[in-house]
PDB file of N, CA and C in Angstrom:
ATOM      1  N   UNK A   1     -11.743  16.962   1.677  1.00  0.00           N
ATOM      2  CA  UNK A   1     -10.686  16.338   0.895  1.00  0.00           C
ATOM      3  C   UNK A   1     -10.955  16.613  -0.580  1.00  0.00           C
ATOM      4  N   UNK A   2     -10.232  17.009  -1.160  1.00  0.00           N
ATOM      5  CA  UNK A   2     -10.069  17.667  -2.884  1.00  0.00           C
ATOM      6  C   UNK A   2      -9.940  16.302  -3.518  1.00  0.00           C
ATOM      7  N   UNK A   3     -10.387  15.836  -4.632  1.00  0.00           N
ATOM      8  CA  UNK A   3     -10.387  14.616  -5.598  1.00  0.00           C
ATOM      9  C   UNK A   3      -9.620  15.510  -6.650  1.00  0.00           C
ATOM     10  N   UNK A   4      -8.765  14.368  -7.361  1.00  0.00           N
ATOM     11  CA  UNK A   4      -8.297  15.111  -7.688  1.00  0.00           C
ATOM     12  C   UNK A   4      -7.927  13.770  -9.060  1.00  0.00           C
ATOM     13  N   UNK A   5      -8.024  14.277 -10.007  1.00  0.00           N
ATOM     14  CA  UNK A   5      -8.284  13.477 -11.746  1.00  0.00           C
ATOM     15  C   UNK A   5      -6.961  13.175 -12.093  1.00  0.00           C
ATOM     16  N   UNK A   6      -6.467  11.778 -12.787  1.00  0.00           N
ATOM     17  CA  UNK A   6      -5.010  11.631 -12.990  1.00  0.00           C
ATOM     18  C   UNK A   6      -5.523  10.784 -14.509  1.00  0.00           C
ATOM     19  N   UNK A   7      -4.446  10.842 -15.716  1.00  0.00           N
ATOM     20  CA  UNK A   7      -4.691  10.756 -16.851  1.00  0.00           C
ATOM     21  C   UNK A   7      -3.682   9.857 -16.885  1.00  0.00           C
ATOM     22  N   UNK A   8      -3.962   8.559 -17.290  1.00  0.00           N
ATOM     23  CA  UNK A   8      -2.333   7.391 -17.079  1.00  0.00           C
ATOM     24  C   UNK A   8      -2.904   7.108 -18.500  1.00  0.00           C
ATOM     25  N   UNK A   9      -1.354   6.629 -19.638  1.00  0.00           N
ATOM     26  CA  UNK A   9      -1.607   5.870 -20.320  1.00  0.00           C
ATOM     27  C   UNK A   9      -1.644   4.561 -20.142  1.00  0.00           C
ATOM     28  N   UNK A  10      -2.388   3.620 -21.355  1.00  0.00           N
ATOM     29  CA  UNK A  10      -2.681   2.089 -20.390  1.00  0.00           C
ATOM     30  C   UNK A  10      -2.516   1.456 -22.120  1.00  0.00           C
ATOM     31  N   UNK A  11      -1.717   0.116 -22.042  1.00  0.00           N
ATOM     32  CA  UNK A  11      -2.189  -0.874 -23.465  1.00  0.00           C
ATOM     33  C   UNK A  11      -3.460  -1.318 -22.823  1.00  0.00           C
ATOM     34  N   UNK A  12      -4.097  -1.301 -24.539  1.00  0.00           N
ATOM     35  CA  UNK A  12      -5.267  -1.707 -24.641  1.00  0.00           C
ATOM     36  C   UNK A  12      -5.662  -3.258 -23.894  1.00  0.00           C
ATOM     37  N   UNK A  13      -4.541  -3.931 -24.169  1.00  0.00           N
ATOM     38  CA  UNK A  13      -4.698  -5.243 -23.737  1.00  0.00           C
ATOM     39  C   UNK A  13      -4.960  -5.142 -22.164  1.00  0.00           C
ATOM     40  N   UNK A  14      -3.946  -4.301 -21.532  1.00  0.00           N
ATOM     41  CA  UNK A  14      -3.958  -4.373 -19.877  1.00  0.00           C
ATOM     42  C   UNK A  14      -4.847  -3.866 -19.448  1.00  0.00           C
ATOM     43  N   UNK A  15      -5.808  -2.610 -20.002  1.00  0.00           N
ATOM     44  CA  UNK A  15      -7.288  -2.201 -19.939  1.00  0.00           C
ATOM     45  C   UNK A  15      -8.219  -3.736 -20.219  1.00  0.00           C
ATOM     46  N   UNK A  16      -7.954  -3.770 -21.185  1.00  0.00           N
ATOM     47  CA  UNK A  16      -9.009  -5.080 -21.055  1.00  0.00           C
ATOM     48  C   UNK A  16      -8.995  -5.762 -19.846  1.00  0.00           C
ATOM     49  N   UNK A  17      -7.990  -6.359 -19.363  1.00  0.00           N
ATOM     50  CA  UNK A  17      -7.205  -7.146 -18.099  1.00  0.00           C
ATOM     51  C   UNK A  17      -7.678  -6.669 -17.070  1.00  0.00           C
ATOM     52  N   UNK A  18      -7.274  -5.562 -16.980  1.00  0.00           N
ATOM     53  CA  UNK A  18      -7.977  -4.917 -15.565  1.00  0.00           C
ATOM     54  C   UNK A  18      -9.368  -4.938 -15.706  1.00  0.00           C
ATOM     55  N   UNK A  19      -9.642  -4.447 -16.515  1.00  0.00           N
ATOM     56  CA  UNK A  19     -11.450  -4.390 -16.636  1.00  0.00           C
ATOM     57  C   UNK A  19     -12.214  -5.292 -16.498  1.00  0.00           C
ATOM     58  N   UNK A  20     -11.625  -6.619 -16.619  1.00  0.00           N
ATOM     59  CA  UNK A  20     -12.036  -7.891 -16.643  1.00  0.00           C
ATOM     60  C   UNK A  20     -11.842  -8.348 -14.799  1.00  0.00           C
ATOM     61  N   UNK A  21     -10.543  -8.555 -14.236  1.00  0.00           N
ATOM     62  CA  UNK A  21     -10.622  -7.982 -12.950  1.00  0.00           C
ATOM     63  C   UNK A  21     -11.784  -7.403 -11.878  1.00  0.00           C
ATOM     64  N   UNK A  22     -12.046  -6.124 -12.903  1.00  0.00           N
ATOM     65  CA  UNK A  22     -12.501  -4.927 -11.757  1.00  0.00           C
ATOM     66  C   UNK A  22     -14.560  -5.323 -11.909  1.00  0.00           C
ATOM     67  N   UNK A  23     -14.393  -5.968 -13.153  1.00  0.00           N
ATOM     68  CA  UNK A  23     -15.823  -6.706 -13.174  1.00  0.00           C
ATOM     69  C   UNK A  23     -16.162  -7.578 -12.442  1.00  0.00           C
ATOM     70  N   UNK A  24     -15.551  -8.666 -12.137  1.00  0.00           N
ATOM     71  CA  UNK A  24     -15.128  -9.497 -11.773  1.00  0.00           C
ATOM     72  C   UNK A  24     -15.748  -9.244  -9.941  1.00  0.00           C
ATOM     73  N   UNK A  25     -14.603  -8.415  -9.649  1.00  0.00           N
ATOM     74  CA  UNK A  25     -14.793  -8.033  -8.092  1.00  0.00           C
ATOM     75  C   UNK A  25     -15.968  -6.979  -7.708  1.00  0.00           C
ATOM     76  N   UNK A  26     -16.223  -6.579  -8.863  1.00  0.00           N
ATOM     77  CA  UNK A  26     -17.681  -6.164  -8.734  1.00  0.00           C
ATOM     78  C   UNK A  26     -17.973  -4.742  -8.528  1.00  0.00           C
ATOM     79  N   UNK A  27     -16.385  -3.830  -9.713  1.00  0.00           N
ATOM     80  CA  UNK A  27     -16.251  -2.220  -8.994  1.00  0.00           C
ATOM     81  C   UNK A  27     -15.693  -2.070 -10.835  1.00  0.00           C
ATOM     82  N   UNK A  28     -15.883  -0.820 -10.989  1.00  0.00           N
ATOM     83  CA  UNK A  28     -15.634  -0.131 -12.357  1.00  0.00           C
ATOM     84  C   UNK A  28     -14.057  -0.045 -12.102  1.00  0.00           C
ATOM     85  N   UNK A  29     -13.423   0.173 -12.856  1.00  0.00           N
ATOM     86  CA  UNK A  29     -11.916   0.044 -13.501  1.00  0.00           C
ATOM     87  C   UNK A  29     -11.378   0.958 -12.533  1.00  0.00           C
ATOM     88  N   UNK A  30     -12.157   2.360 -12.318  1.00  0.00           N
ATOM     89  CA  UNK A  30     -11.696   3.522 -11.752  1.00  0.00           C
ATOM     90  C   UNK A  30     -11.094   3.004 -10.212  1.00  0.00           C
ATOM     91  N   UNK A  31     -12.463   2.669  -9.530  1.00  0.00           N
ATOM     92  CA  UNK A  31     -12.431   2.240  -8.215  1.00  0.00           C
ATOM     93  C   UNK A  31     -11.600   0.760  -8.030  1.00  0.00           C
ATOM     94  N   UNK A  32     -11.304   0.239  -8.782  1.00  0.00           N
ATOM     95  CA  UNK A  32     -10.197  -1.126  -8.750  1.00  0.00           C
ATOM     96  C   UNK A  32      -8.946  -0.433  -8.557  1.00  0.00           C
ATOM     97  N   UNK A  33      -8.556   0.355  -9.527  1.00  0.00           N
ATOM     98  CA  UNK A  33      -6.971   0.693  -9.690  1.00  0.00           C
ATOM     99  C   UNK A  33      -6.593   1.684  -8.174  1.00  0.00           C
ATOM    100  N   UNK A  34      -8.036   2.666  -7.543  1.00  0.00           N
ATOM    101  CA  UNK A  34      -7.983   2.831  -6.570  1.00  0.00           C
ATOM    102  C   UNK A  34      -7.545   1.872  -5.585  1.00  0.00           C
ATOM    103  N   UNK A  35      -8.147   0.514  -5.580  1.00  0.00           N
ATOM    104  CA  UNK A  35      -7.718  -0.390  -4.275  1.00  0.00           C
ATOM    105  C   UNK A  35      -6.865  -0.810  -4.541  1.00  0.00           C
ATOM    106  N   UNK A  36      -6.125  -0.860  -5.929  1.00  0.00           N
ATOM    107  CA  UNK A  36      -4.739  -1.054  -6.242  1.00  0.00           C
ATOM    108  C   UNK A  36      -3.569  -0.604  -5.442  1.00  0.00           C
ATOM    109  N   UNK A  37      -3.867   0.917  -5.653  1.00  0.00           N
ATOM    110  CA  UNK A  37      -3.068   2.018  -5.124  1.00  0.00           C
ATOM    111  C   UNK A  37      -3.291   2.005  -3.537  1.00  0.00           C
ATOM    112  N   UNK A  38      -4.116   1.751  -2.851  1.00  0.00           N
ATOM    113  CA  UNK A  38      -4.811   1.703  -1.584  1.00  0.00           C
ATOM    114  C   UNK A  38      -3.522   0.372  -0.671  1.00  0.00           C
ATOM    115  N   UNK A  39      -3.697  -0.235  -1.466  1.00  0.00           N
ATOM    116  CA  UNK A  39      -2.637  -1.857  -0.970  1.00  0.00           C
ATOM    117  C   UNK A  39      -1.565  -1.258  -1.476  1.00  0.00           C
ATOM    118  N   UNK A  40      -0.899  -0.626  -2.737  1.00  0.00           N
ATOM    119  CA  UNK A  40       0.190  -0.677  -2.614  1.00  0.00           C
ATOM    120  C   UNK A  40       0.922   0.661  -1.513  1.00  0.00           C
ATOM    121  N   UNK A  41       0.348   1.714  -0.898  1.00  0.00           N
ATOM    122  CA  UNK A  41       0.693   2.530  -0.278  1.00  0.00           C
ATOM    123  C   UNK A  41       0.525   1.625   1.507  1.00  0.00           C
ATOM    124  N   UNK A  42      -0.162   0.786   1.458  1.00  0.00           N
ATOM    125  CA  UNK A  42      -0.436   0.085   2.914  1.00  0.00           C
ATOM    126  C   UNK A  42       0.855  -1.014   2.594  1.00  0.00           C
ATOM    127  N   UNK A  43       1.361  -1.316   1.849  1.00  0.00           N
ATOM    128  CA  UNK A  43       2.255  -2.323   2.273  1.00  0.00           C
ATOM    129  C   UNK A  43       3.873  -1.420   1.526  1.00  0.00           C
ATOM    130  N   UNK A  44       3.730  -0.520   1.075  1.00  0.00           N
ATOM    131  CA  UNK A  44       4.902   0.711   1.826  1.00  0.00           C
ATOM    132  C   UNK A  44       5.265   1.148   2.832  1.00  0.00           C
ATOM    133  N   UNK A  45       3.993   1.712   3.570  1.00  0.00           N
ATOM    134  CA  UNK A  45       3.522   1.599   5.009  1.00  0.00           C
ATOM    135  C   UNK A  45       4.364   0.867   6.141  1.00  0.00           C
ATOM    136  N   UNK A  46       4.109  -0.195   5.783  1.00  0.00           N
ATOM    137  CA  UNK A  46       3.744  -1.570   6.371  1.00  0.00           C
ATOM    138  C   UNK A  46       5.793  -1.397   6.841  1.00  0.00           C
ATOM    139  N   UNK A  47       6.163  -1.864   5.147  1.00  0.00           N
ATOM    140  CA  UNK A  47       7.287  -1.970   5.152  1.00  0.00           C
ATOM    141  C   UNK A  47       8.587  -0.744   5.761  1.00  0.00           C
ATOM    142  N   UNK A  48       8.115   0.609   4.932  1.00  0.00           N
ATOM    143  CA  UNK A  48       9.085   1.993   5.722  1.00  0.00           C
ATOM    144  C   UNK A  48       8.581   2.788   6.424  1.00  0.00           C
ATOM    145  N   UNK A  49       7.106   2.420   6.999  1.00  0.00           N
ATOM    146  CA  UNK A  49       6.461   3.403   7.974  1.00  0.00           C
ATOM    147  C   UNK A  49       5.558   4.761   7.277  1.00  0.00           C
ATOM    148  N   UNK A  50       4.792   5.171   8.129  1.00  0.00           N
ATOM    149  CA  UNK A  50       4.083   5.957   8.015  1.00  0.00           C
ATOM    150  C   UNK A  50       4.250   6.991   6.665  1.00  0.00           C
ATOM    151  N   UNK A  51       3.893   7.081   5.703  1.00  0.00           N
ATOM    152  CA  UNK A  51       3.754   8.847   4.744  1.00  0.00           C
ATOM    153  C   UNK A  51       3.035   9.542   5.566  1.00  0.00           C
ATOM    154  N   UNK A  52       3.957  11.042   6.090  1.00  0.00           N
ATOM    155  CA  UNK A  52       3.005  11.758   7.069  1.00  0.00           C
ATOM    156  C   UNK A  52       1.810  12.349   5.931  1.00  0.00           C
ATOM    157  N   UNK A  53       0.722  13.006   6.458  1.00  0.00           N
ATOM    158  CA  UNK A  53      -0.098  13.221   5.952  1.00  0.00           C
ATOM    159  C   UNK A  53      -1.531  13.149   6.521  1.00  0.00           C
ATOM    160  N   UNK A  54      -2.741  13.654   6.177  1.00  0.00           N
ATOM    161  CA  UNK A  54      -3.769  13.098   6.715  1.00  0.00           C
ATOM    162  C   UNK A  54      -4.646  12.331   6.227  1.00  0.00           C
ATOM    163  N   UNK A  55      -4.551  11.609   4.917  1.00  0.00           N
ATOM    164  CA  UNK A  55      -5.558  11.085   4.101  1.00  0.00           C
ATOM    165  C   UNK A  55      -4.805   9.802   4.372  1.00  0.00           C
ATOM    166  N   UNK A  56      -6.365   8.779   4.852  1.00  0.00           N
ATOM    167  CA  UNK A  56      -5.988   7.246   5.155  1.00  0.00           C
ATOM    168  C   UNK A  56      -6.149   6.558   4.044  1.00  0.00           C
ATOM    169  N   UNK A  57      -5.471   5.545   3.320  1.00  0.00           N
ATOM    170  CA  UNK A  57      -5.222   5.155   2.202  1.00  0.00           C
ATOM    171  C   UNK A  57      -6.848   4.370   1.749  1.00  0.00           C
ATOM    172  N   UNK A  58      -7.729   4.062   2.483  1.00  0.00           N
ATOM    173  CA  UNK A  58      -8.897   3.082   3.007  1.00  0.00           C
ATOM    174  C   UNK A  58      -9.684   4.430   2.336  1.00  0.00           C
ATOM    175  N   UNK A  59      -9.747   5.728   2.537  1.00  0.00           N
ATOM    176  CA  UNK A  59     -10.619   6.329   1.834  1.00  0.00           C
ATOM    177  C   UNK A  59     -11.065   7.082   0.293  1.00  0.00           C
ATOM    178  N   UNK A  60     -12.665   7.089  -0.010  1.00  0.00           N
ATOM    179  CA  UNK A  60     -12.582   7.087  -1.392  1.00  0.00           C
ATOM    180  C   UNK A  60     -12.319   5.728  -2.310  1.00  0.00           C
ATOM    181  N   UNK A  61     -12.473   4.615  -1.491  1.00  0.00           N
ATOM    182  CA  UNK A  61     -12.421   3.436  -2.011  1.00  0.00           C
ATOM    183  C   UNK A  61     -13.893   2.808  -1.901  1.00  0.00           C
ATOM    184  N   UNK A  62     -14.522   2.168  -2.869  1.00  0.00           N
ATOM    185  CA  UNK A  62     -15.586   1.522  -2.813  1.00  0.00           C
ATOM    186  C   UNK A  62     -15.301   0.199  -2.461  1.00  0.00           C
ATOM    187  N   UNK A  63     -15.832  -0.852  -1.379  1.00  0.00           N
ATOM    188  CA  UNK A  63     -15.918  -2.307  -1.479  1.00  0.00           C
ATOM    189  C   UNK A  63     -16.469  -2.829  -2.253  1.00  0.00           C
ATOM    190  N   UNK A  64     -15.345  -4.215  -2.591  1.00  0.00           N
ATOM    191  CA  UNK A  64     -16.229  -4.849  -3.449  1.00  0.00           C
ATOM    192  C   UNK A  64     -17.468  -5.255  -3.354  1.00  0.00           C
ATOM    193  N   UNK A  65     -18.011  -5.221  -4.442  1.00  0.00           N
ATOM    194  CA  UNK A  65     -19.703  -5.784  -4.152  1.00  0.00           C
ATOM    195  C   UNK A  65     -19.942  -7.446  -4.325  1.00  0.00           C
ATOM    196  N   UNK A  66     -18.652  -8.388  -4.407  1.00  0.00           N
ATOM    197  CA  UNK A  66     -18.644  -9.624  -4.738  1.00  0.00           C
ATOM    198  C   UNK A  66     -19.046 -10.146  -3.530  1.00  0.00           C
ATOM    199  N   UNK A  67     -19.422 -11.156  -3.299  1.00  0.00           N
ATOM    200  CA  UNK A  67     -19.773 -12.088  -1.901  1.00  0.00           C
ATOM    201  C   UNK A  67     -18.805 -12.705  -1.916  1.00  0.00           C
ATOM    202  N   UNK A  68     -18.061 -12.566  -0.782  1.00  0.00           N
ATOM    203  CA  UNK A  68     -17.117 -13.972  -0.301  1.00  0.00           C
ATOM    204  C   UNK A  68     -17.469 -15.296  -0.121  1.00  0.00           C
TER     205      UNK A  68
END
């Protein structure tokens, strides 16, 4: 599977926000906005069915390291 680098602009404030977040749950900013994207393609999914393809939305995601 190819990784592949995406360049988003962000306000400073909502970087902070997230970053605060992604500390929080116990994963760097990168790997948060990943499980971001991870839930929002699973409850697309969910809702209009399958994106054909072979990459499962679950991979390339780190768990959080927080204790439940």
């Amino acid at each position: 599977m190819a990784v592949k680098s995406v360049s988003i602009r962000i306000e400073e404030e909502m970087l902070r926000r997230i970053g605060y977040i992604a500390d929080f749950e116990g994963r760097s900013v990168n790997s948060h906005i990943l499980v971001l994207i991870r839930e929002n393609i699973e409850a697309f999914e969910k809702k209009y069915g399958k994106i054909e393809g072979d990459i499962r939305p679950d991979v390339n995601v780190k768990p959080s390291r927080k204790h439940s």
